[in-house]
PDB file of N, CA and C in Angstrom:
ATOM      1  N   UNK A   1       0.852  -1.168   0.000  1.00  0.00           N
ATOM      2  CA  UNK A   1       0.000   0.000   0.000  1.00  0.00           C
ATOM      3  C   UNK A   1       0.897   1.229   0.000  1.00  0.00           C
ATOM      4  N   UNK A   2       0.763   2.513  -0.657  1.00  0.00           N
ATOM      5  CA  UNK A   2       1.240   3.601  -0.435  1.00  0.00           C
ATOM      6  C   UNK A   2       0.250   4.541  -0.890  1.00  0.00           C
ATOM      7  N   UNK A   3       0.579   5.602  -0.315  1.00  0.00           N
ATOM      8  CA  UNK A   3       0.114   7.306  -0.516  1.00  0.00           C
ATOM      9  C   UNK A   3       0.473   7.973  -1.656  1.00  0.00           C
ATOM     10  N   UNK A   4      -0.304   8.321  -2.515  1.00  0.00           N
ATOM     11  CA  UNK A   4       0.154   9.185  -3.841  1.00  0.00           C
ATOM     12  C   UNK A   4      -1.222  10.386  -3.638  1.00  0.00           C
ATOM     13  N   UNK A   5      -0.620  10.950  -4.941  1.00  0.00           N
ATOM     14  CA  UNK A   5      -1.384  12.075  -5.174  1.00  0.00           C
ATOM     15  C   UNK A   5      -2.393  12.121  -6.552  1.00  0.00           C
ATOM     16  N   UNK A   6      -3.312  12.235  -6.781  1.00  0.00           N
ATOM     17  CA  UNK A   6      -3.835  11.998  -8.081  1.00  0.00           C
ATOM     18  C   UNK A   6      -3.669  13.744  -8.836  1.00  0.00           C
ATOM     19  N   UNK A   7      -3.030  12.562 -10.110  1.00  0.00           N
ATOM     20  CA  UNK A   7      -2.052  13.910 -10.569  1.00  0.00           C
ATOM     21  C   UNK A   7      -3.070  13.631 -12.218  1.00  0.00           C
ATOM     22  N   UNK A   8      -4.120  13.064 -12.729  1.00  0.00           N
ATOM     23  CA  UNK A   8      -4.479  12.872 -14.091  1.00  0.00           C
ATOM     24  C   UNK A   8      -5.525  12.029 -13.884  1.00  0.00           C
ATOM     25  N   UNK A   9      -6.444  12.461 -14.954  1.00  0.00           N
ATOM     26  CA  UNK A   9      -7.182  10.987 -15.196  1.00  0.00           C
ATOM     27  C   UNK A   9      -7.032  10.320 -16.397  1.00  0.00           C
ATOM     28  N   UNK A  10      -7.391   9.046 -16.576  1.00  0.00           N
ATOM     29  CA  UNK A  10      -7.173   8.667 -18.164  1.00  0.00           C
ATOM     30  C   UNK A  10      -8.651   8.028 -19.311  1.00  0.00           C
ATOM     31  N   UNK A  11      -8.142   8.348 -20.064  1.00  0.00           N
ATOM     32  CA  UNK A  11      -9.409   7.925 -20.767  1.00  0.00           C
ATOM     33  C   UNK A  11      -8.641   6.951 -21.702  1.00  0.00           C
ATOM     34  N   UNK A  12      -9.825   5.990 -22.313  1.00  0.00           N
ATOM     35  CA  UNK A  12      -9.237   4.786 -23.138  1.00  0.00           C
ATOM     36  C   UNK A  12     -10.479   4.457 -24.116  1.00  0.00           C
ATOM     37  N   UNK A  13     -10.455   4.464 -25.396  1.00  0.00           N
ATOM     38  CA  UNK A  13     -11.910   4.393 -25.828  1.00  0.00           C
ATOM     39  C   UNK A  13     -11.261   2.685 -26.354  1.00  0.00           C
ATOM     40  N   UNK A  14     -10.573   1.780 -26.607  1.00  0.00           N
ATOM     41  CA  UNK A  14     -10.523   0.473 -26.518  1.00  0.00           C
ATOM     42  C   UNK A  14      -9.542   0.335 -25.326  1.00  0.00           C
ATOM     43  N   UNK A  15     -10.616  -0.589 -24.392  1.00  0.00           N
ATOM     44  CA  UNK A  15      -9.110  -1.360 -23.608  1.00  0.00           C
ATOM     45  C   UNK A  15      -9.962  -2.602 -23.158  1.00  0.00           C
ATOM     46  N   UNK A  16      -9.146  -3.240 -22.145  1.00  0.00           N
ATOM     47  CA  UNK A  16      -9.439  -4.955 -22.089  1.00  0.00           C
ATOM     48  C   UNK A  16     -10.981  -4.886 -21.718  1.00  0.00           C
ATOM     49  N   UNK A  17     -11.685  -5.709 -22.154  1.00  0.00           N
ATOM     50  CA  UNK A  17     -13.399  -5.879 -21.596  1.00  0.00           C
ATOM     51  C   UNK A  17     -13.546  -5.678 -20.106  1.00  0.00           C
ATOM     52  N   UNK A  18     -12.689  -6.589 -19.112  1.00  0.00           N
ATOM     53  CA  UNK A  18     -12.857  -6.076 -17.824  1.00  0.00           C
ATOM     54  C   UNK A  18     -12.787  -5.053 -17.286  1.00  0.00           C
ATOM     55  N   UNK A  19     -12.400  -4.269 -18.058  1.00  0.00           N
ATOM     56  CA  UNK A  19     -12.007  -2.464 -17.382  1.00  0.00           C
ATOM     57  C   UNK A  19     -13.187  -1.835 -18.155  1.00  0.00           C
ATOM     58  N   UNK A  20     -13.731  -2.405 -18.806  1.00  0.00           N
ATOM     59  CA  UNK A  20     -14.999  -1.486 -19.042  1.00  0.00           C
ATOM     60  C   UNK A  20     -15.838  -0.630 -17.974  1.00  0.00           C
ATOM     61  N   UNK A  21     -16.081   0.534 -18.154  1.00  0.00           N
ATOM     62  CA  UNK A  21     -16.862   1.103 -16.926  1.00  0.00           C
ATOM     63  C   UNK A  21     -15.839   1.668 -15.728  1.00  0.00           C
ATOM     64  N   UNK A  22     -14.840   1.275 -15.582  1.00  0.00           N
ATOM     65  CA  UNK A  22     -13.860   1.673 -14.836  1.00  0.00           C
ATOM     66  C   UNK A  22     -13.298   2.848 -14.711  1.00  0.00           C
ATOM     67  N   UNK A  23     -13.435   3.414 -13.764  1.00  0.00           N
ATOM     68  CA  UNK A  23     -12.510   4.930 -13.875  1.00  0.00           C
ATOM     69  C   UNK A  23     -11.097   4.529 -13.511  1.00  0.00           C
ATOM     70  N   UNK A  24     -10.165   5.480 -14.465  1.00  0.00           N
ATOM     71  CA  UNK A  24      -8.499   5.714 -14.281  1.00  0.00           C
ATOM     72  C   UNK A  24      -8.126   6.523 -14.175  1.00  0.00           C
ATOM     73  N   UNK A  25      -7.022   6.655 -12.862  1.00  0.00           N
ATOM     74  CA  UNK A  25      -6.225   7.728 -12.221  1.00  0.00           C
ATOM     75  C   UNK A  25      -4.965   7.674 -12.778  1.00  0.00           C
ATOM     76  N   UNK A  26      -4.039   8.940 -12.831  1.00  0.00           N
ATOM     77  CA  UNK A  26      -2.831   8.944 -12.719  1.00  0.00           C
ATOM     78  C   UNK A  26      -2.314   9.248 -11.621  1.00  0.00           C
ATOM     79  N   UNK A  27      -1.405   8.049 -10.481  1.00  0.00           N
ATOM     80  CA  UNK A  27      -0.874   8.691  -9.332  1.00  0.00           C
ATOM     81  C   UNK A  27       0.487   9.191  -9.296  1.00  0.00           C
ATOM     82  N   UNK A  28       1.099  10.157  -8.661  1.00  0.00           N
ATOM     83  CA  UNK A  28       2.224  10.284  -8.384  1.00  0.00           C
ATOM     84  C   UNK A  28       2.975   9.958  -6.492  1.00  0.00           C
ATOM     85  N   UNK A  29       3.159   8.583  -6.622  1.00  0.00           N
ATOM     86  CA  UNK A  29       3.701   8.301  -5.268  1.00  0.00           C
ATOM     87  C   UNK A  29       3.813  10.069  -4.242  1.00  0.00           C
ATOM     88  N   UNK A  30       3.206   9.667  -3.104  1.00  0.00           N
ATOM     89  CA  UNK A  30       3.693  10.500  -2.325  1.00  0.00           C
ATOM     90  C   UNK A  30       5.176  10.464  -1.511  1.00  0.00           C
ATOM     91  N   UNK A  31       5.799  11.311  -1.562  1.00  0.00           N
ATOM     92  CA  UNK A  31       7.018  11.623  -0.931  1.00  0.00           C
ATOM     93  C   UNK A  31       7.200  12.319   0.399  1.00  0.00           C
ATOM     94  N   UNK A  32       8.018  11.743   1.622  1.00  0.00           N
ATOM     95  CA  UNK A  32       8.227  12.330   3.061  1.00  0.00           C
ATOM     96  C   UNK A  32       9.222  13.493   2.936  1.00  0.00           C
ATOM     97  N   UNK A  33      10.347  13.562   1.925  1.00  0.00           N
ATOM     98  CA  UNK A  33      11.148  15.075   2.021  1.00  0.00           C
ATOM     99  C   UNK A  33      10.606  16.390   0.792  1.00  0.00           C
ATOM    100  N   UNK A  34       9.771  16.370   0.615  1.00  0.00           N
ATOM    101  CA  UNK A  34       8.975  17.230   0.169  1.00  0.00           C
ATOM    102  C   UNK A  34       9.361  17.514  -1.668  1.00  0.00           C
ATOM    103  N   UNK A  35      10.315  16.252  -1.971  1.00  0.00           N
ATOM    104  CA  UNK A  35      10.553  16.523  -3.540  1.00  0.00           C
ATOM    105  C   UNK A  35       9.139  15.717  -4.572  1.00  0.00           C
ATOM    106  N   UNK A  36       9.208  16.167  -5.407  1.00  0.00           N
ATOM    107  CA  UNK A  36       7.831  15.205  -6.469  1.00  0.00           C
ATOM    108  C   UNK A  36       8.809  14.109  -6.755  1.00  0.00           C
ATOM    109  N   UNK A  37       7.907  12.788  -7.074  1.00  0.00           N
ATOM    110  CA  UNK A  37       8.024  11.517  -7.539  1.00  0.00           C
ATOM    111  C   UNK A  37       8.343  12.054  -8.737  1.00  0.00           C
ATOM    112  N   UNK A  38       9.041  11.146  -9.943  1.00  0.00           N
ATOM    113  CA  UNK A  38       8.915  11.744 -11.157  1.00  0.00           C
ATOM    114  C   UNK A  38       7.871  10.490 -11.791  1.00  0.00           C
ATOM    115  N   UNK A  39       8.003   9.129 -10.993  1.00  0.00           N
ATOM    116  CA  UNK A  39       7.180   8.137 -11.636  1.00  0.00           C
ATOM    117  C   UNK A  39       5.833   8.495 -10.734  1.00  0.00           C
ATOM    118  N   UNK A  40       4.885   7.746 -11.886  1.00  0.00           N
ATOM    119  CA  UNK A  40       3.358   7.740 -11.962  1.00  0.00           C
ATOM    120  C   UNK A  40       3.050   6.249 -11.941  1.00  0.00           C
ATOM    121  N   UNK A  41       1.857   6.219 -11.772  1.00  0.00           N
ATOM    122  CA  UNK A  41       1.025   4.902 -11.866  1.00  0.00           C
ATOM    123  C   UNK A  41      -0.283   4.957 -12.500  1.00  0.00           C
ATOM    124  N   UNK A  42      -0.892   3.970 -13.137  1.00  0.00           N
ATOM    125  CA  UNK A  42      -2.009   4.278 -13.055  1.00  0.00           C
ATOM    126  C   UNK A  42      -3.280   3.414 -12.399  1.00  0.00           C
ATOM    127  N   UNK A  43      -3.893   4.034 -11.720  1.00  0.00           N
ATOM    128  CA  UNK A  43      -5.010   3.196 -10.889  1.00  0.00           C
ATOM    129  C   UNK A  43      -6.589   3.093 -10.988  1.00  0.00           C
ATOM    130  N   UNK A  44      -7.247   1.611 -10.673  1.00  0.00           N
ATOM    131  CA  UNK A  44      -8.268   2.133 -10.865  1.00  0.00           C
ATOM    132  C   UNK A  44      -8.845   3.029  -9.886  1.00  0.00           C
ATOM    133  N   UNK A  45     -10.039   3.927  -9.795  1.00  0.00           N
ATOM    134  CA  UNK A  45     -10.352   4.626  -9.181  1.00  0.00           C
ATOM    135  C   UNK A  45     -12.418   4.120  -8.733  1.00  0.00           C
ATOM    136  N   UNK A  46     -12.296   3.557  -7.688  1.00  0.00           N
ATOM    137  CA  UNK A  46     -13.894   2.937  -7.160  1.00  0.00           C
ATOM    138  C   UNK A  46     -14.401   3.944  -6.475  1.00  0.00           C
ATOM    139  N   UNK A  47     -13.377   5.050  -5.975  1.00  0.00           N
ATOM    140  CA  UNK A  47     -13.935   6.008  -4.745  1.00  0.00           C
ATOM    141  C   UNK A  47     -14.387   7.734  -5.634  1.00  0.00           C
ATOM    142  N   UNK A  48     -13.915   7.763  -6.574  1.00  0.00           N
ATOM    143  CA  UNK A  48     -13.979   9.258  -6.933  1.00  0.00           C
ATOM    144  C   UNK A  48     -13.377  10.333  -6.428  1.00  0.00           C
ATOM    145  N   UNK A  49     -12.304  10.086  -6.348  1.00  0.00           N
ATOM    146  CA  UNK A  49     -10.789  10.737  -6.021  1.00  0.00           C
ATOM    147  C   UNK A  49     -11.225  11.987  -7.111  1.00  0.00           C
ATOM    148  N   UNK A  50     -10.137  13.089  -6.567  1.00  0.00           N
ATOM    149  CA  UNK A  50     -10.385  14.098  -7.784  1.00  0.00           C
ATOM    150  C   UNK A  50      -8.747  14.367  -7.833  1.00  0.00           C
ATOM    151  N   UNK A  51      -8.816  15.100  -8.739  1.00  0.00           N
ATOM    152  CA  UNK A  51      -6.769  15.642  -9.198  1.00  0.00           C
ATOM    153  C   UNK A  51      -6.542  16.477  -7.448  1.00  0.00           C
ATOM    154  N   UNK A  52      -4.997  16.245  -7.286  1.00  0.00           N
ATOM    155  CA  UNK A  52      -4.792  17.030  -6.312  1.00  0.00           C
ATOM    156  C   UNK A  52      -5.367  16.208  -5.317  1.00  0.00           C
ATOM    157  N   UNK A  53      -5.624  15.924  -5.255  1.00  0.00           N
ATOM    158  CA  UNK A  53      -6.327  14.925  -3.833  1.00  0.00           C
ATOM    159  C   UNK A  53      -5.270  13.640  -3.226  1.00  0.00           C
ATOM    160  N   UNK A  54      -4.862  13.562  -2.002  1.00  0.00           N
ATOM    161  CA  UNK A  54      -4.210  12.136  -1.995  1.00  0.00           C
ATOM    162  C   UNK A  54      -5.189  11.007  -1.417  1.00  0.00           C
ATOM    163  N   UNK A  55      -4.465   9.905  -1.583  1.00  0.00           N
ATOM    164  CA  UNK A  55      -5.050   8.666  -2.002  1.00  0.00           C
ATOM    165  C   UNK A  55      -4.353   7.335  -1.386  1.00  0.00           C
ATOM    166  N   UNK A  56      -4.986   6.602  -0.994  1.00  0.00           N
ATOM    167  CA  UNK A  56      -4.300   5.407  -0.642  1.00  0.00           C
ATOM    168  C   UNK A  56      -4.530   4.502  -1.672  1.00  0.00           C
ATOM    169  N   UNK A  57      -3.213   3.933  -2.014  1.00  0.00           N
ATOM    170  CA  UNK A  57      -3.184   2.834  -3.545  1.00  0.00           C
ATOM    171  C   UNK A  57      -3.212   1.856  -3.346  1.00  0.00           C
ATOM    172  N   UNK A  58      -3.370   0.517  -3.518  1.00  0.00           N
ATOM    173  CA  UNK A  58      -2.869  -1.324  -3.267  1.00  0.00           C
ATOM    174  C   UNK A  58      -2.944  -1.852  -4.588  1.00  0.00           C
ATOM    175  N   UNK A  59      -2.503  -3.014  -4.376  1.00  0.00           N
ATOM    176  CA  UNK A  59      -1.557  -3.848  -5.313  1.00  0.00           C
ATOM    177  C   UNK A  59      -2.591  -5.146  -5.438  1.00  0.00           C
ATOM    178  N   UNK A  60      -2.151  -5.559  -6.512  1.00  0.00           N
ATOM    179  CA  UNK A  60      -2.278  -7.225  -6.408  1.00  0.00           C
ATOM    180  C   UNK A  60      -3.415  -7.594  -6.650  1.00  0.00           C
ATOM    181  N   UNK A  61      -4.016  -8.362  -5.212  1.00  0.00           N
ATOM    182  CA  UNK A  61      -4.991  -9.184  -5.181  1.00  0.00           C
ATOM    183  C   UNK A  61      -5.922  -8.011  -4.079  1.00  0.00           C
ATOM    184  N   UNK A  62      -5.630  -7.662  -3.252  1.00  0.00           N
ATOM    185  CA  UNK A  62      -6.154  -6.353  -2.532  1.00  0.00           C
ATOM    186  C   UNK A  62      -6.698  -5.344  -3.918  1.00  0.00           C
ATOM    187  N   UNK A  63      -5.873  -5.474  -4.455  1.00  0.00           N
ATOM    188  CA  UNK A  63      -6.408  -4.012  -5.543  1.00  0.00           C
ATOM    189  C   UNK A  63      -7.957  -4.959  -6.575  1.00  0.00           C
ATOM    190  N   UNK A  64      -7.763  -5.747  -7.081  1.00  0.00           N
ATOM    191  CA  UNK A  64      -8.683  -6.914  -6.954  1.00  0.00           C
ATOM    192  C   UNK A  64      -9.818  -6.634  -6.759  1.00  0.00           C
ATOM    193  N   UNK A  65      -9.873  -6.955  -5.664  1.00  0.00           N
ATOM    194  CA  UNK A  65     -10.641  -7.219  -4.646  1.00  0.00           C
ATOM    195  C   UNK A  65     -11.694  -5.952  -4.195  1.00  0.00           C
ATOM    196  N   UNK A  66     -10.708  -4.612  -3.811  1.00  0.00           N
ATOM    197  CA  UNK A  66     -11.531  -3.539  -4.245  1.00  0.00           C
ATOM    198  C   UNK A  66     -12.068  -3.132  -5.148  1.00  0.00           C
ATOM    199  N   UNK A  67     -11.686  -3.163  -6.711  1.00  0.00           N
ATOM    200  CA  UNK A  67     -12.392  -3.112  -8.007  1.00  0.00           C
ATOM    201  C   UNK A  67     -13.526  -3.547  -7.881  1.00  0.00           C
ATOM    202  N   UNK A  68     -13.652  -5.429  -7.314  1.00  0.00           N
ATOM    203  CA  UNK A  68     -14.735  -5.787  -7.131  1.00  0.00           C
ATOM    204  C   UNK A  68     -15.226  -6.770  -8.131  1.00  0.00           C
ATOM    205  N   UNK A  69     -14.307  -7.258  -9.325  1.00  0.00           N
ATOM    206  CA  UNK A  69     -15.061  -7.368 -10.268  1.00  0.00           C
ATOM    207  C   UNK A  69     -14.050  -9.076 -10.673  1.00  0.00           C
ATOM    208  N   UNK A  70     -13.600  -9.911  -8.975  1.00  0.00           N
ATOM    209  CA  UNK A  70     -13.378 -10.633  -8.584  1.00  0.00           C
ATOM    210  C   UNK A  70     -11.848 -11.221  -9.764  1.00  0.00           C
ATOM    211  N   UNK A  71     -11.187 -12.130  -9.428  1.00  0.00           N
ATOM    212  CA  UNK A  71      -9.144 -12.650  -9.658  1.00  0.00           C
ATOM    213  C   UNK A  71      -9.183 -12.304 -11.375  1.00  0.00           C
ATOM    214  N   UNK A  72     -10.455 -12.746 -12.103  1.00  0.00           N
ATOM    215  CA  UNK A  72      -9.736 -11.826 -13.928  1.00  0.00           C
ATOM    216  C   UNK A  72      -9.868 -11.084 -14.207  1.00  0.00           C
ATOM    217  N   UNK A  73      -9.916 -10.145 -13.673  1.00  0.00           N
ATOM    218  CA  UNK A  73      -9.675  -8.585 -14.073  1.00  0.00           C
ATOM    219  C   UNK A  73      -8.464  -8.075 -14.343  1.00  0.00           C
ATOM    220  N   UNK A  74      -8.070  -7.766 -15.836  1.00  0.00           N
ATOM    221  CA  UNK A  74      -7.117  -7.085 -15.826  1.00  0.00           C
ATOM    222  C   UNK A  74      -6.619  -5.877 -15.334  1.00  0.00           C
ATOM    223  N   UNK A  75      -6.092  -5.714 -14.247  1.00  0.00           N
ATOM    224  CA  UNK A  75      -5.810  -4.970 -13.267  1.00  0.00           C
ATOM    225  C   UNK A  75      -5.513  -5.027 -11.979  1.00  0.00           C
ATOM    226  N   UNK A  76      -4.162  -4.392 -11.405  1.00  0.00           N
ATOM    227  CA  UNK A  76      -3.529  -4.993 -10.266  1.00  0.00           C
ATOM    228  C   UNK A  76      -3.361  -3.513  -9.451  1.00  0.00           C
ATOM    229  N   UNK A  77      -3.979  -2.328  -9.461  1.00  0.00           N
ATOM    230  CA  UNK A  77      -3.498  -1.255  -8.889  1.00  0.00           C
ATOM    231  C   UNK A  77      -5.250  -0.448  -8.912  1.00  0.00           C
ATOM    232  N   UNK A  78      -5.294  -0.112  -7.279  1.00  0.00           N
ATOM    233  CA  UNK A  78      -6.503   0.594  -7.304  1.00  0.00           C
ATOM    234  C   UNK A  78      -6.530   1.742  -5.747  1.00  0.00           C
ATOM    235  N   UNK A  79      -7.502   2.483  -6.113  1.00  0.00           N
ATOM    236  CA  UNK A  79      -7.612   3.312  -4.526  1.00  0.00           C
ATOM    237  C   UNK A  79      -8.607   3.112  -4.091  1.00  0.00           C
ATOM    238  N   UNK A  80      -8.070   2.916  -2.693  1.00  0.00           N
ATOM    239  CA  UNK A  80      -9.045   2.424  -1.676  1.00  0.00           C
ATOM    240  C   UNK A  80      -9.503   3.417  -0.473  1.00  0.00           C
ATOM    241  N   UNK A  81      -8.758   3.997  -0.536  1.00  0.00           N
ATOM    242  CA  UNK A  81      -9.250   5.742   0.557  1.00  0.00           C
ATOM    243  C   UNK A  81      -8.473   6.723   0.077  1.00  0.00           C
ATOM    244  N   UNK A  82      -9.542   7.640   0.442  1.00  0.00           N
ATOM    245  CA  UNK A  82      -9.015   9.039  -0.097  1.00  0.00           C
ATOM    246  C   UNK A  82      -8.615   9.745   1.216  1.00  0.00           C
ATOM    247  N   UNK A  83      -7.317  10.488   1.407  1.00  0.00           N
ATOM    248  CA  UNK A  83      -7.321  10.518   2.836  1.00  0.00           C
ATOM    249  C   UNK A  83      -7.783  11.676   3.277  1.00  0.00           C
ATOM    250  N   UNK A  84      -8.049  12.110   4.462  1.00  0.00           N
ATOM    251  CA  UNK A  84      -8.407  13.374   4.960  1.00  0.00           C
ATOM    252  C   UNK A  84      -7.041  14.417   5.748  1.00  0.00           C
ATOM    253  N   UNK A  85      -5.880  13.205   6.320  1.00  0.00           N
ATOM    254  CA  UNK A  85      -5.416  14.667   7.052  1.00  0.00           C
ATOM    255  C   UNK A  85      -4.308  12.926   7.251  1.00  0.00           C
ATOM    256  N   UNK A  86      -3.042  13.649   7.468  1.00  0.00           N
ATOM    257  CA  UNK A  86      -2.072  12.513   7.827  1.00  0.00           C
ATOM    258  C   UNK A  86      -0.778  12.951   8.983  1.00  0.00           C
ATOM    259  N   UNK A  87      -0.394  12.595   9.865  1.00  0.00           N
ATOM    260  CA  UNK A  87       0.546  13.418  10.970  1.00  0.00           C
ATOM    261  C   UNK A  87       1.896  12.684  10.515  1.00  0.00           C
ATOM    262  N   UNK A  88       2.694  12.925  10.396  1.00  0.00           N
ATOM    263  CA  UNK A  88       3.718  12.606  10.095  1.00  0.00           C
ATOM    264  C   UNK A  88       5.003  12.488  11.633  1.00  0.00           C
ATOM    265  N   UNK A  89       5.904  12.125  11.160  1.00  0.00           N
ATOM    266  CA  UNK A  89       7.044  12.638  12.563  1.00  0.00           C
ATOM    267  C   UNK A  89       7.486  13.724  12.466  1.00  0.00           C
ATOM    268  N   UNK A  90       7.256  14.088  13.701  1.00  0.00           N
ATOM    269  CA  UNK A  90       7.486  15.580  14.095  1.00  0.00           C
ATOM    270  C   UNK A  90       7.149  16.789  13.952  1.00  0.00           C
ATOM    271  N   UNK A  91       5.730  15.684  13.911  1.00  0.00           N
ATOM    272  CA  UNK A  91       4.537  17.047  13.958  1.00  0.00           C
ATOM    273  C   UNK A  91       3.613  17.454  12.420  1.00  0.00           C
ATOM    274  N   UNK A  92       4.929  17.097  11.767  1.00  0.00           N
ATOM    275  CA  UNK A  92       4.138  17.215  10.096  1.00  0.00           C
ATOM    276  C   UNK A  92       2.853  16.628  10.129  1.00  0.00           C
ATOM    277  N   UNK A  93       2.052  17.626   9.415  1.00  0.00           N
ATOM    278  CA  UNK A  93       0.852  17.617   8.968  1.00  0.00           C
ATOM    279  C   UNK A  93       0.623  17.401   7.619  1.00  0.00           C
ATOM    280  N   UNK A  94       0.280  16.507   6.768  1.00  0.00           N
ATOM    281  CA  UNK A  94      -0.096  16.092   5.554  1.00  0.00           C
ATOM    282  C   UNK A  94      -1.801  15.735   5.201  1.00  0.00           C
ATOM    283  N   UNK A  95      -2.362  17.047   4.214  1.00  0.00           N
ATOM    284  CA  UNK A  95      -3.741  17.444   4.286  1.00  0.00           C
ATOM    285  C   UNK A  95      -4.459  16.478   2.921  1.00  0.00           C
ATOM    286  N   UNK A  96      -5.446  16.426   2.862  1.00  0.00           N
ATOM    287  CA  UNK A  96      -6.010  16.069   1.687  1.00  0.00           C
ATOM    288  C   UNK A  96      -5.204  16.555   0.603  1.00  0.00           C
ATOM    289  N   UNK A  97      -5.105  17.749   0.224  1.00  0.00           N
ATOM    290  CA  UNK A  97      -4.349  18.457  -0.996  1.00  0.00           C
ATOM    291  C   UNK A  97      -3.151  18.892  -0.235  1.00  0.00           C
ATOM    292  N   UNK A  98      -2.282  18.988  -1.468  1.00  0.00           N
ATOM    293  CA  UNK A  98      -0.940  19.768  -1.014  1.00  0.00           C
ATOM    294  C   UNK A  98      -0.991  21.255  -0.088  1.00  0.00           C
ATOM    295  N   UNK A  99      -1.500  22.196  -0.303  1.00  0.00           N
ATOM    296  CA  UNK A  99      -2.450  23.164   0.209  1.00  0.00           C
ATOM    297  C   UNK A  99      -2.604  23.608   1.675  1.00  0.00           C
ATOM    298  N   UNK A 100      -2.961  22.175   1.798  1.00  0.00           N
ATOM    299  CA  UNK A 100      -3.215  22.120   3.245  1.00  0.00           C
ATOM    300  C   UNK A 100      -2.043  21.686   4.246  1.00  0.00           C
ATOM    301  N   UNK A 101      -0.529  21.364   3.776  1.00  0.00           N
ATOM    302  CA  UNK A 101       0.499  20.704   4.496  1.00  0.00           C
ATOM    303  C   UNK A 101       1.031  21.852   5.561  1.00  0.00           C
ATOM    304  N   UNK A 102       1.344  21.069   6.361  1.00  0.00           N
ATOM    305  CA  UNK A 102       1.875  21.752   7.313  1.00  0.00           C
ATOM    306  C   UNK A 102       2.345  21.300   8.775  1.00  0.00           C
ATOM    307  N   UNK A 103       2.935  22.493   9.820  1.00  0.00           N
ATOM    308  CA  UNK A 103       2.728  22.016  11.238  1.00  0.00           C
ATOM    309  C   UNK A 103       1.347  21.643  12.051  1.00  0.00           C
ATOM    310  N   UNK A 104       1.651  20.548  12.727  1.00  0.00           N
ATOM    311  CA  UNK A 104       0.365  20.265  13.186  1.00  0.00           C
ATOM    312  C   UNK A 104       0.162  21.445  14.081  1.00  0.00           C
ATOM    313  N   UNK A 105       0.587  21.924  14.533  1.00  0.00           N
ATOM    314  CA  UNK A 105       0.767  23.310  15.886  1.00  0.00           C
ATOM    315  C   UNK A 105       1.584  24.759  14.812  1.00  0.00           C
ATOM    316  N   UNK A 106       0.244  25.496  14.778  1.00  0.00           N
ATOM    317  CA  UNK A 106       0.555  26.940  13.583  1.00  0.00           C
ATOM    318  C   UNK A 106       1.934  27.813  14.058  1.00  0.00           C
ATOM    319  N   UNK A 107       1.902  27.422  15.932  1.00  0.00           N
ATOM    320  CA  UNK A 107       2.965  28.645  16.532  1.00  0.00           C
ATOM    321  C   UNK A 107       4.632  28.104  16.637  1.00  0.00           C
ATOM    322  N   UNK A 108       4.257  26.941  15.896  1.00  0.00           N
ATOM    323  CA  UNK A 108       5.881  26.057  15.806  1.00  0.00           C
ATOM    324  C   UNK A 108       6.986  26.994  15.460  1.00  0.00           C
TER     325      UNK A 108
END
């Protein structure tokens, strides 16, 4: 599982039958020293994430599983929460959007 940011969406007018109906994100891994990922991913999206928003991603059979659309689905990467607010060490504050980052305590 990791934290990214939804940085795109994608559109596909042919792709595999199982992804029919499916919404696609572009994520950009979230990062703890404050530089951008330069790699992306792309995920499905079950929750309605919007750009700028972060996101919790999974893999595999978890990602699967959330899609929903049970082991042949082509597709191994999906979001499963959209987050609201994240504390980091030492106080860091990590918000829904970039926007919102900060000290958890304003008079730090």
């Amino acid at each position: 599982m990791l934290v990214g940011t939804v940085v795109g969406k994608v559109w596909a007018t042919k792709k595999e039958e199982s992804l029919e109906g499916l919404r696609l994100l572009v994520i950009r891994p979230f990062t703890t020293d404050e530089r951008e990922s330069a790699e992306t991913m792309v995920a499905v999206d079950p929750l309605g994430a919007g750009i700028g928003e972060r996101v919790l991603v999974v893999f595999g059979r978890a990602a699967r599983h959330a899609i929903g659309r049970g082991q042949e689905i082509g597709f191994q990467t999906a979001v499963v929460g959209i987050i609201d607010r994240m504390e980091l060490e030492g106080g860091r504050m990590v918000g829904m959007v970039a926007g919102e980052d900060g000290d958890s305590d304003p008079n730090r």
